[in-house]
Protein backbone atom coordinates (compact mmCIF):
# COMPACT_ATOMS: atom_id res chain seq x y z
CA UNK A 1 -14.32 9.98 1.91
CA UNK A 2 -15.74 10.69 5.32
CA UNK A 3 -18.63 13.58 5.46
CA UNK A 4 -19.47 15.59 8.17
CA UNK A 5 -22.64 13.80 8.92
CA UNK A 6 -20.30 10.13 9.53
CA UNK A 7 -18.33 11.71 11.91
CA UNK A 8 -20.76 13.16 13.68
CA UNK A 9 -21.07 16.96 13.04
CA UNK A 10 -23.91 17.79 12.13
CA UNK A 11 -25.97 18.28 15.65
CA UNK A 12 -29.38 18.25 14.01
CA UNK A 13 -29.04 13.95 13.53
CA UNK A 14 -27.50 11.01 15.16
CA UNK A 15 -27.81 9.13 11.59
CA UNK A 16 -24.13 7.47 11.94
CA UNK A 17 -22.73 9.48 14.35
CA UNK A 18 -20.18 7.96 16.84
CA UNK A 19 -21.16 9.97 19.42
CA UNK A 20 -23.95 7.38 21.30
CA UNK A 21 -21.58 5.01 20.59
CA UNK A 22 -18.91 6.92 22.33
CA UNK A 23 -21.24 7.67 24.84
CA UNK A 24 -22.71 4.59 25.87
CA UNK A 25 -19.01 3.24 26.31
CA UNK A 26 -18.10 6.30 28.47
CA UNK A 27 -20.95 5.22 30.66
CA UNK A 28 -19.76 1.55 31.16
CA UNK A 29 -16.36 2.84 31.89
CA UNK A 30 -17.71 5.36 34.78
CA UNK A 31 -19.78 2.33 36.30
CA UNK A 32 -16.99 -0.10 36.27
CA UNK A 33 -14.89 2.82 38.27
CA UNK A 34 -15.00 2.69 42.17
CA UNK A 35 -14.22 6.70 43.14
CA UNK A 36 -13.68 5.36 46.74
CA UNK A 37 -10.90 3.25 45.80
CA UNK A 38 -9.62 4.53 42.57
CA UNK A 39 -8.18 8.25 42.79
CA UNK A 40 -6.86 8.41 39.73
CA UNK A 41 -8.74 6.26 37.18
CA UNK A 42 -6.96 8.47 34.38
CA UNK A 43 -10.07 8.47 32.43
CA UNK A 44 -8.96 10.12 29.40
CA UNK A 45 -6.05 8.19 29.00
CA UNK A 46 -8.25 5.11 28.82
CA UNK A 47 -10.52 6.65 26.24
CA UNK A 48 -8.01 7.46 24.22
CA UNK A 49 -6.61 4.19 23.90
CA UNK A 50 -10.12 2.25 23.57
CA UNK A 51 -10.41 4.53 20.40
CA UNK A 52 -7.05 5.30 19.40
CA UNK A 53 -6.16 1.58 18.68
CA UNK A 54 -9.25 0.27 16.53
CA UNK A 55 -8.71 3.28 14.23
CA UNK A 56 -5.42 3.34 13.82
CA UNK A 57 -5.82 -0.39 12.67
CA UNK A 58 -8.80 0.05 10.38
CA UNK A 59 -7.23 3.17 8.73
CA UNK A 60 -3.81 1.22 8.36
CA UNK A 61 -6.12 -1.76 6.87
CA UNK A 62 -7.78 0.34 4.90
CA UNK A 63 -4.62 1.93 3.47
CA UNK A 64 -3.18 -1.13 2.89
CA UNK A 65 -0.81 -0.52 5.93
CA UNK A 66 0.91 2.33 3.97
CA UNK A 67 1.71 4.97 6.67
CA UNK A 68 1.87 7.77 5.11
CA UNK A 69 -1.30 7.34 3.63
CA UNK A 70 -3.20 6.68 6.99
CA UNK A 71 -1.64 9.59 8.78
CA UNK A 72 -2.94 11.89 5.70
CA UNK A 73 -6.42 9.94 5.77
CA UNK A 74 -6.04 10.65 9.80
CA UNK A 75 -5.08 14.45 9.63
CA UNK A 76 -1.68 13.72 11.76
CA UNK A 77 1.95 13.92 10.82
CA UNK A 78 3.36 9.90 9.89
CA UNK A 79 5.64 10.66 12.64
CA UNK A 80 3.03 11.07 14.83
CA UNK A 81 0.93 7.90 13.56
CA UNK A 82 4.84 5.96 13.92
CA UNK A 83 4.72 6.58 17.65
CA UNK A 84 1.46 6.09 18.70
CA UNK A 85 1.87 2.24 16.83
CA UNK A 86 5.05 2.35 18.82
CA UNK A 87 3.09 3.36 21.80
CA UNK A 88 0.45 0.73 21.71
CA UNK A 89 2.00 -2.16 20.67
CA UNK A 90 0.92 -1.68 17.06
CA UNK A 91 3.05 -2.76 13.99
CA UNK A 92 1.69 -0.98 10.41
């Protein structure tokens, strides 16, 4: 089961945290963006997707691509989990 301190939440350490991780990837995306050309680089959208994707396959792999289980293990509805595969190109 995932503690507090693997995801992150405890501010005191960076012992397993995604956070630098997350970080240092946030700061190759900005350099890799050109604000004169690009208005709207959609930013979020991108990040979302960059980490939406590898957990939604590693939670799926780790539930043995059982759905309902992964969306539980997730926190979201299945339905939810269902259309964000469907969204990305994903099959569970």
């Amino acid at each position: 089961m995932a503690t507090d301190d693997m995801l992150g939440q405890r501010p005191d350490t960076d012992g397993g945290s995604l956070r630098p991780h997350v970080a240092r990837k946030v700061r190759q995306l900005l350099a890799d963006i050109d604000p004169e050309v690009v208005d709207d680089p959609n930013l979020y959208a991108i990040a979302l997707r960059e980490f939406e994707i590898p957990l939604f396959t590693e939670v799926l792999n780790f539930c043995g691509g059982n759905q309902s289980k992964a969306a539980a293990l997730l926190g979201i509805h299945r339905a939810t989990l269902r259309k964000k595969l469907r969204d990305y190109g994903l099959h569970g």
